[in-house]
C-alpha atoms as a PDB file:
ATOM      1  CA  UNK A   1     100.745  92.025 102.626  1.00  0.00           C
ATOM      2  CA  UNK A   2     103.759  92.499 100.462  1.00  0.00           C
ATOM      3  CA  UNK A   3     103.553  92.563  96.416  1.00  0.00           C
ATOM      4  CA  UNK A   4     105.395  90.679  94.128  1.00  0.00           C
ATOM      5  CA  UNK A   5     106.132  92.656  91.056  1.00  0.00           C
ATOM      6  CA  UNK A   6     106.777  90.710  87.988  1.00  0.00           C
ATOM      7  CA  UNK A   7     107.408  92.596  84.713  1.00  0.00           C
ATOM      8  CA  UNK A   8     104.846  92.415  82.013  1.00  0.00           C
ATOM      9  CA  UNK A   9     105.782  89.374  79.784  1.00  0.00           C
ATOM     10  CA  UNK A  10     107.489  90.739  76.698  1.00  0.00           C
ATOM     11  CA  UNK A  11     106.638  94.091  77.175  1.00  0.00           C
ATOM     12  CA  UNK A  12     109.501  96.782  76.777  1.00  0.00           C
ATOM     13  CA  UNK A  13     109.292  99.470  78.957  1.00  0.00           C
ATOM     14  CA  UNK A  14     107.562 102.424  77.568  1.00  0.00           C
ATOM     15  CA  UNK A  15     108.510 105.951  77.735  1.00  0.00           C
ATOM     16  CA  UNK A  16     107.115 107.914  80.351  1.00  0.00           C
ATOM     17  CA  UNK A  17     106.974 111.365  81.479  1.00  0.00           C
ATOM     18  CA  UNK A  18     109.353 112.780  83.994  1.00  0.00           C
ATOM     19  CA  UNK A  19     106.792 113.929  86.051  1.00  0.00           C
ATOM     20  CA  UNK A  20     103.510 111.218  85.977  1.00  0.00           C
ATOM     21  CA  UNK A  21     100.178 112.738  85.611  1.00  0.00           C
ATOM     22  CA  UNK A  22      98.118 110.510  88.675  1.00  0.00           C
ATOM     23  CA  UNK A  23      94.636 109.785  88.766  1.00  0.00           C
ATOM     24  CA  UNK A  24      93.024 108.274  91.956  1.00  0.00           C
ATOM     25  CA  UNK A  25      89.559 106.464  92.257  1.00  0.00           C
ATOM     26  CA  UNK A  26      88.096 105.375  95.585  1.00  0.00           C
ATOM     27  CA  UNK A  27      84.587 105.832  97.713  1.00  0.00           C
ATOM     28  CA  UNK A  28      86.826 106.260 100.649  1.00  0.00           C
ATOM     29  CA  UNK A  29      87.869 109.998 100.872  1.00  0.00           C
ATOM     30  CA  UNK A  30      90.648 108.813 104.280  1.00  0.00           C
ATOM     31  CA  UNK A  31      91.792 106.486 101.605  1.00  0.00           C
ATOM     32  CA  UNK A  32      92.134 108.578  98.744  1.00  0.00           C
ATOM     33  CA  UNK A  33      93.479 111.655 100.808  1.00  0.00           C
ATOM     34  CA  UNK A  34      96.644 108.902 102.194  1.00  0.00           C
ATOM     35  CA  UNK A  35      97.142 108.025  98.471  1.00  0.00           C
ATOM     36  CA  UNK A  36      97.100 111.520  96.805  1.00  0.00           C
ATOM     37  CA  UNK A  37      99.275 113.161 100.213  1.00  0.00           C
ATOM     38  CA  UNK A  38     102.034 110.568  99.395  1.00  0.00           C
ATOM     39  CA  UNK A  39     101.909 110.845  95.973  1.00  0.00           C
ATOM     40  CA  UNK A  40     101.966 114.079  96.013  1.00  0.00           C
ATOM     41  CA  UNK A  41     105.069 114.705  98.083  1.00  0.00           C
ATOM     42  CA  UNK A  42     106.824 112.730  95.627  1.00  0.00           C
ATOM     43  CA  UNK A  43     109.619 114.933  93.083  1.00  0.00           C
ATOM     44  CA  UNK A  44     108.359 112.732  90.125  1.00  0.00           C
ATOM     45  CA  UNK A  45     104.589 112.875  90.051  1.00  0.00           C
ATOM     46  CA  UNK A  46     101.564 114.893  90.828  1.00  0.00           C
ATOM     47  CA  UNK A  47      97.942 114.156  91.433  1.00  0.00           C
ATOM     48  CA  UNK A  48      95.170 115.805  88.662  1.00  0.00           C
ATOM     49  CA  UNK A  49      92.437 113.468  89.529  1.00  0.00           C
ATOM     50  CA  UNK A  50      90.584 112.538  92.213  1.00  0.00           C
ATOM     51  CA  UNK A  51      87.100 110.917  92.272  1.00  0.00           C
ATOM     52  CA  UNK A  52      84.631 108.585  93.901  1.00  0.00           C
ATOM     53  CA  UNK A  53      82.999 106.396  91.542  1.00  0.00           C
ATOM     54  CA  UNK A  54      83.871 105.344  87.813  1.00  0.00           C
ATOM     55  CA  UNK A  55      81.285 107.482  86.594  1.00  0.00           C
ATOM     56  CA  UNK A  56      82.872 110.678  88.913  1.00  0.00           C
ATOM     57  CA  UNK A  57      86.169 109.693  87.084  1.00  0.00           C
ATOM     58  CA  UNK A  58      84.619 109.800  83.576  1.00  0.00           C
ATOM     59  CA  UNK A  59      83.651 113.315  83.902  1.00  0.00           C
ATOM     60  CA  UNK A  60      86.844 114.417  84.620  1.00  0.00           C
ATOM     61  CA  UNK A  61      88.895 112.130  82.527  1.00  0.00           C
ATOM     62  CA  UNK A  62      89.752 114.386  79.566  1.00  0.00           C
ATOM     63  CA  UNK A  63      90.330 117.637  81.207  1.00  0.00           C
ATOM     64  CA  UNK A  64      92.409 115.553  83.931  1.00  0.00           C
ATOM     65  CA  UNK A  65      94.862 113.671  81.013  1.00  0.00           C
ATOM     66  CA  UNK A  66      96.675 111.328  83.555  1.00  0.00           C
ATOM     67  CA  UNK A  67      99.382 109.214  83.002  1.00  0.00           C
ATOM     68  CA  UNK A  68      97.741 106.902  85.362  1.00  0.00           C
ATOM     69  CA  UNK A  69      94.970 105.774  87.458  1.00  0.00           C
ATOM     70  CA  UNK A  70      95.131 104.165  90.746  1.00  0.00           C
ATOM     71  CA  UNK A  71      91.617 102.556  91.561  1.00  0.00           C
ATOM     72  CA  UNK A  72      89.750 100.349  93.738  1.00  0.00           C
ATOM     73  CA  UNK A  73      87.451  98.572  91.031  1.00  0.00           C
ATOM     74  CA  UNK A  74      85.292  96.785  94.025  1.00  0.00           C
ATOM     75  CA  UNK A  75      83.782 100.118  94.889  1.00  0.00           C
ATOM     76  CA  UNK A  76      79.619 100.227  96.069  1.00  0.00           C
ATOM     77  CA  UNK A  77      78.803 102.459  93.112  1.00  0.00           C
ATOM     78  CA  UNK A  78      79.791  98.775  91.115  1.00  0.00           C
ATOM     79  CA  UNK A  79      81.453 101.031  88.112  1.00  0.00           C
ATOM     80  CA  UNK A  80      84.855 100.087  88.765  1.00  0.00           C
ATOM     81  CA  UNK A  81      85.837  97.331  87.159  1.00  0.00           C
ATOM     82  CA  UNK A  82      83.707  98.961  84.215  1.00  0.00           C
ATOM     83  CA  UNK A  83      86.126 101.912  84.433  1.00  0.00           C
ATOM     84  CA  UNK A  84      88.925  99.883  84.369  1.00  0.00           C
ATOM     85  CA  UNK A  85      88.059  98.055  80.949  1.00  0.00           C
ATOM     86  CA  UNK A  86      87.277 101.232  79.390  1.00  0.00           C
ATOM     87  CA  UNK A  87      90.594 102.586  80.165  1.00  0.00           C
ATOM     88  CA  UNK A  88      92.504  99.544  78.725  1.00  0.00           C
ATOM     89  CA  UNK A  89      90.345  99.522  75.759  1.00  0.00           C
ATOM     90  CA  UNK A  90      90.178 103.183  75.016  1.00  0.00           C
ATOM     91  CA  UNK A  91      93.273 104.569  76.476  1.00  0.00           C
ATOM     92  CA  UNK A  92      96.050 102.381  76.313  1.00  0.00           C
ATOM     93  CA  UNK A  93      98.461 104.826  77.128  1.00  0.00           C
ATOM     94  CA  UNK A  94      96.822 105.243  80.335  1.00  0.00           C
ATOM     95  CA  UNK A  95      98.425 102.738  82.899  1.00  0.00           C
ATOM     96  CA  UNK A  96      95.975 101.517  85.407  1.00  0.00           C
ATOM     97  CA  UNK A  97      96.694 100.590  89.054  1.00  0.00           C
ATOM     98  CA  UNK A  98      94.016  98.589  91.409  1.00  0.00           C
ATOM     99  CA  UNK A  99      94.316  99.734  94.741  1.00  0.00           C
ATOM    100  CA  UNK A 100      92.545  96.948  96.469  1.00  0.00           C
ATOM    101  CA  UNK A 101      90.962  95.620  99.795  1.00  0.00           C
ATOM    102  CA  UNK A 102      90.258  92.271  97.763  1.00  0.00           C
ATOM    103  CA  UNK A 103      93.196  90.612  96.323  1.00  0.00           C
ATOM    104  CA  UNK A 104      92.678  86.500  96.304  1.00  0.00           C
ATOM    105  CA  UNK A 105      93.342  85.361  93.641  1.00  0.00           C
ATOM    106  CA  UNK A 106      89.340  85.442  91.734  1.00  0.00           C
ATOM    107  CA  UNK A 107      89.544  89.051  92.204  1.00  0.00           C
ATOM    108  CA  UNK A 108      93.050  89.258  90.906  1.00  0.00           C
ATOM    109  CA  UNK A 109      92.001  87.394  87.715  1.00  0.00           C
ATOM    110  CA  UNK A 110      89.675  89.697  87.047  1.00  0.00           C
ATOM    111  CA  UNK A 111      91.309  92.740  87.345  1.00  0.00           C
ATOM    112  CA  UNK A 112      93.482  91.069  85.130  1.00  0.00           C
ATOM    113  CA  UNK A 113      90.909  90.539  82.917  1.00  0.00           C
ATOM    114  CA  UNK A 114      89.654  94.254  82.623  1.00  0.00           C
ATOM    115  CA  UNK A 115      93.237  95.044  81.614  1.00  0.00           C
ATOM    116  CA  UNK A 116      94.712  95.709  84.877  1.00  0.00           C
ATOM    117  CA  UNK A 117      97.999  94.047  85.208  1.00  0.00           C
ATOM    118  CA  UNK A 118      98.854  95.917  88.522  1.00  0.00           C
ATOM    119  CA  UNK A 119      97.041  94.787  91.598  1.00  0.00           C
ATOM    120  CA  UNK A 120      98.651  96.140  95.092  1.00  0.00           C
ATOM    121  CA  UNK A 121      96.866  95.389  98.540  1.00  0.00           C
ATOM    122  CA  UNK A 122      95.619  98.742 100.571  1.00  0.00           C
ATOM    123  CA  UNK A 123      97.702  96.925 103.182  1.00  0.00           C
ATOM    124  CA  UNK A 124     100.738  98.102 100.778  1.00  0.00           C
ATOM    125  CA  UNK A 125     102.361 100.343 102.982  1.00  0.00           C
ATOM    126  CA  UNK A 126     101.925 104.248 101.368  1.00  0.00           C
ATOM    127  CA  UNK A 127     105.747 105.268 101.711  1.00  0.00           C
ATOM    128  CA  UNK A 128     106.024 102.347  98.975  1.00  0.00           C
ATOM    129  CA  UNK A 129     103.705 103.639  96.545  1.00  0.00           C
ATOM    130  CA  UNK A 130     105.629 106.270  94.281  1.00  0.00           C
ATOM    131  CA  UNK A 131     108.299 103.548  93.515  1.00  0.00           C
ATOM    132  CA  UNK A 132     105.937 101.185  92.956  1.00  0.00           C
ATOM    133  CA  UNK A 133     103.461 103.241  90.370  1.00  0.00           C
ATOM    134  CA  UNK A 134     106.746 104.376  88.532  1.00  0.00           C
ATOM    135  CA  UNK A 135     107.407 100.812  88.266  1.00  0.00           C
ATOM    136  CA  UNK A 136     103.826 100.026  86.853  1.00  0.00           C
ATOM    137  CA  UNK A 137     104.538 102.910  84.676  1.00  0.00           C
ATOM    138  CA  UNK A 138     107.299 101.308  82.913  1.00  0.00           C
ATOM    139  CA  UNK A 139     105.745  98.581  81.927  1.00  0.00           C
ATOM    140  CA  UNK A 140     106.067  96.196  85.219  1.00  0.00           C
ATOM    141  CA  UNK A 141     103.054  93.535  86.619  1.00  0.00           C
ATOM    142  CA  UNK A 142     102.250  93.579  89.941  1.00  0.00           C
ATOM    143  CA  UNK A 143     100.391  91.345  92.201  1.00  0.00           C
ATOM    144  CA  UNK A 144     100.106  90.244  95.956  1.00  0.00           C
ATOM    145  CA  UNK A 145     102.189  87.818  97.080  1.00  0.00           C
ATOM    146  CA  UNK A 146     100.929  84.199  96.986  1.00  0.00           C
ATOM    147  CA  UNK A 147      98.466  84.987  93.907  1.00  0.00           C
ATOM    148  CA  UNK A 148      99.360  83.638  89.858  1.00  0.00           C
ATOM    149  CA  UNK A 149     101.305  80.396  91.172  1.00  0.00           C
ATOM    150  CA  UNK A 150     101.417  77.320  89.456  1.00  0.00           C
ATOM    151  CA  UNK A 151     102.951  74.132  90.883  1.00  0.00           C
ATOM    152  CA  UNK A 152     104.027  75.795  93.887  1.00  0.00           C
ATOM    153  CA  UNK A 153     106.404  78.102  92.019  1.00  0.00           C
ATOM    154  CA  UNK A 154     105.790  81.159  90.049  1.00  0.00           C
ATOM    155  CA  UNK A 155     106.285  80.932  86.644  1.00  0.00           C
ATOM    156  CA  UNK A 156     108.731  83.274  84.626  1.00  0.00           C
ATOM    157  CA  UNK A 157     107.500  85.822  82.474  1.00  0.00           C
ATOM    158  CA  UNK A 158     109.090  85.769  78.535  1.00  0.00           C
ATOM    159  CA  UNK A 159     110.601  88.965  79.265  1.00  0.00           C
ATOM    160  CA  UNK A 160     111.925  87.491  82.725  1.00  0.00           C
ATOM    161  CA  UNK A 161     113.270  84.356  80.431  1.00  0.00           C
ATOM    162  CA  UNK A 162     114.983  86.372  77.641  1.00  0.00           C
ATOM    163  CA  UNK A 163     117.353  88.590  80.428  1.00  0.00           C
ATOM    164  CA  UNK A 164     118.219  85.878  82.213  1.00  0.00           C
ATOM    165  CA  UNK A 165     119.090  83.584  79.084  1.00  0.00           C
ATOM    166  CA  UNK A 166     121.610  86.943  78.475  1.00  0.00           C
ATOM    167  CA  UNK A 167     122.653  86.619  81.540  1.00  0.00           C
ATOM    168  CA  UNK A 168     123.856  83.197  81.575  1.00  0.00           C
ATOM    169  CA  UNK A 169     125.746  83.979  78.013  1.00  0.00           C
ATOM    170  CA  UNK A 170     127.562  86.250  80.411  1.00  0.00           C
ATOM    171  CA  UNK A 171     125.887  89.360  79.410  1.00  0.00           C
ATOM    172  CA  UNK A 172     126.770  92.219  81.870  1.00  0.00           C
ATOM    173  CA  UNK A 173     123.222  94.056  83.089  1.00  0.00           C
ATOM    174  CA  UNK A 174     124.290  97.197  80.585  1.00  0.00           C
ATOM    175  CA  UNK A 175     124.619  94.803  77.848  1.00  0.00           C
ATOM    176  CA  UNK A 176     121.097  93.302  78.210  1.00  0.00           C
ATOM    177  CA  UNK A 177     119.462  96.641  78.575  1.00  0.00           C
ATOM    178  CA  UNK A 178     121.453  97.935  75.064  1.00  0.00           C
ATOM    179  CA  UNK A 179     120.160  94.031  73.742  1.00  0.00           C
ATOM    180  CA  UNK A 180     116.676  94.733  74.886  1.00  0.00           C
ATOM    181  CA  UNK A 181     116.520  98.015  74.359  1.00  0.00           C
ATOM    182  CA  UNK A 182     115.408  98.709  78.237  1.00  0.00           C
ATOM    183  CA  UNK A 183     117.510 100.559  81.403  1.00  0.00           C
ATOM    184  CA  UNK A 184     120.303  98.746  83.054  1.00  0.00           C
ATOM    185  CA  UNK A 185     117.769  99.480  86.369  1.00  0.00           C
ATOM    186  CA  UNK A 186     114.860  97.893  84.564  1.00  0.00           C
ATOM    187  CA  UNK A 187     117.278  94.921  83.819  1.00  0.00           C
ATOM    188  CA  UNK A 188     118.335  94.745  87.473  1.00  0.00           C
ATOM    189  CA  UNK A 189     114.714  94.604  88.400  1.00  0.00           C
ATOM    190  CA  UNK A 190     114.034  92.146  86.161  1.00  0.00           C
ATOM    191  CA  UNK A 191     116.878  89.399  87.281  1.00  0.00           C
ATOM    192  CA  UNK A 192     116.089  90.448  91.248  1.00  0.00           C
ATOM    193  CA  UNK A 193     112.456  88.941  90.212  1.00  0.00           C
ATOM    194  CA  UNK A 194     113.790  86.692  88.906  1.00  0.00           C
ATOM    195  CA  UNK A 195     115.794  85.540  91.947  1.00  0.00           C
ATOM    196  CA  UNK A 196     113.165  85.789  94.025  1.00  0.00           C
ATOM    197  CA  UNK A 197     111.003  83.499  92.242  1.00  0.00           C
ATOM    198  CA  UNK A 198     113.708  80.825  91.587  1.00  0.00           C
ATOM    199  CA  UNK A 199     114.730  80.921  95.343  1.00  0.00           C
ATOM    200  CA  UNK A 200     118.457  81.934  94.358  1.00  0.00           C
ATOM    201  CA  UNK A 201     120.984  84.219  95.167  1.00  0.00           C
ATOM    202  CA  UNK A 202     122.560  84.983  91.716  1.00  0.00           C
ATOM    203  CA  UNK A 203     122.762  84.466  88.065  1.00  0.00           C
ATOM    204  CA  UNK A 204     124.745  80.910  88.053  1.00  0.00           C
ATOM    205  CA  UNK A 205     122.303  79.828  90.768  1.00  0.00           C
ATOM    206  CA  UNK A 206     119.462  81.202  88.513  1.00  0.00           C
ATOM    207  CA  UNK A 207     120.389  79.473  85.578  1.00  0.00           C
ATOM    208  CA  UNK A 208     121.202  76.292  86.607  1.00  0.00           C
ATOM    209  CA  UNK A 209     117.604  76.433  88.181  1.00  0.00           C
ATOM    210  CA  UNK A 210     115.859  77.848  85.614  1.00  0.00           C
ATOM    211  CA  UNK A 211     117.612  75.276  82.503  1.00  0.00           C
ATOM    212  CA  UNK A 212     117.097  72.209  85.362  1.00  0.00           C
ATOM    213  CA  UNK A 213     113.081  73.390  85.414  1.00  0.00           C
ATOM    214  CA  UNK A 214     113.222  73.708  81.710  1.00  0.00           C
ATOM    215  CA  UNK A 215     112.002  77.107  81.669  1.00  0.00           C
ATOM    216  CA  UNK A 216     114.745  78.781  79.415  1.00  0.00           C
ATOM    217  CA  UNK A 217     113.633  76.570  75.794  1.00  0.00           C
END
């Protein structure tokens, strides 16, 4: 299963740390050793956490101070999804990643509704991860593909709206990121999304697409 990513709608990205601070969650120790190895090996973040159960992760939560926390909220112990809604309600800052064998779209929505707005498959493949939690980390959504459609097209985020209506002004990519106040990379990501979602190859394509669907008002 491959993930969509879809940045969080009108959410900047936030600063974040050269090096990220990782927490991992999971009853499986196979799983959470594949995780924390490739995470690991990776120049731009380091695992401080590692746990079993919500309640594990608790205990270690303050003397661990991660940047973020990669969990599976469907774990036995059945503290998971609790964990998660304490994070987004008490740490904020914290960015939290489920790492899931469930991913339709009920359990989707409810990670979602904990505060999760990252949801990756464990079929995500583990070389992919680092890029994909520094993405999370700067403020992007992601969920598997073929979840969150409506009408047989996924819907634009605001944030997804607002580069692309630069775009069509004829906004170079380093002119929307000074506009928005984001990276030319994070605007790049953002119109590549965009793309994707609109079934096009490039901005006129885009936003004749997106203004015919009425999705730039």
């Amino acid at each position: 299963m491959t993930s969509t990513i879809t940045p969080t709608a009108g959410a900047t990205a936030p600063d974040t740390p050269e090096r990220l601070r990782v927490a991992i969650v999971d009853e499986y120790p196979a799983q959470m050793e594949g995780v924390a190895q490739v995470i690991a090996e990776s120049s731009s973040m380091e695992v401080v956490m590692t746990a079993t159960s919500g309640q594990d992760a608790l205990a270690q939560l303050d003397d661990a101070h991660p940047d973020v926390v990669i969990l599976e909220p469907w774990m036995r112990s059945g503290d998971g999804l609790a964990l998660a809604a304490m994070l987004a309600r008490e740490h904020p800052e914290i960015t939290t990643i489920a790492l899931s064998r469930m991913w339709d779209d009920a359990h989707v929505a409810e990670t979602m509704s904990a505060g999760i707005s990252t949801h990756l498959p464990k079929t995500t493949p583990l070389g992919d991860l680092p890029a994909l939690v520094r993405q999370s980390a700067l403020g992007a959504e992601m969920r598997p593909a073929g979840t969150g459609r409506t009408g047989g097209r996924e819907a634009l985020t605001a944030r997804e709206r607002e580069v692309l209506r630069l775009a069509a002004r004829g906004m170079s990519n380093a002119e929307i990121g000074h506009e928005l106040f984001v990276s030319e990379q994070t605007v790049k990501f953002h119109l590549a999304n965009t793309y994707r979602k609109l079934g096009v190859h490039n901005r006129t394509q885009a936003s004749h697409e997106a203004a015919r669907a009425g999705m730039l008002g």
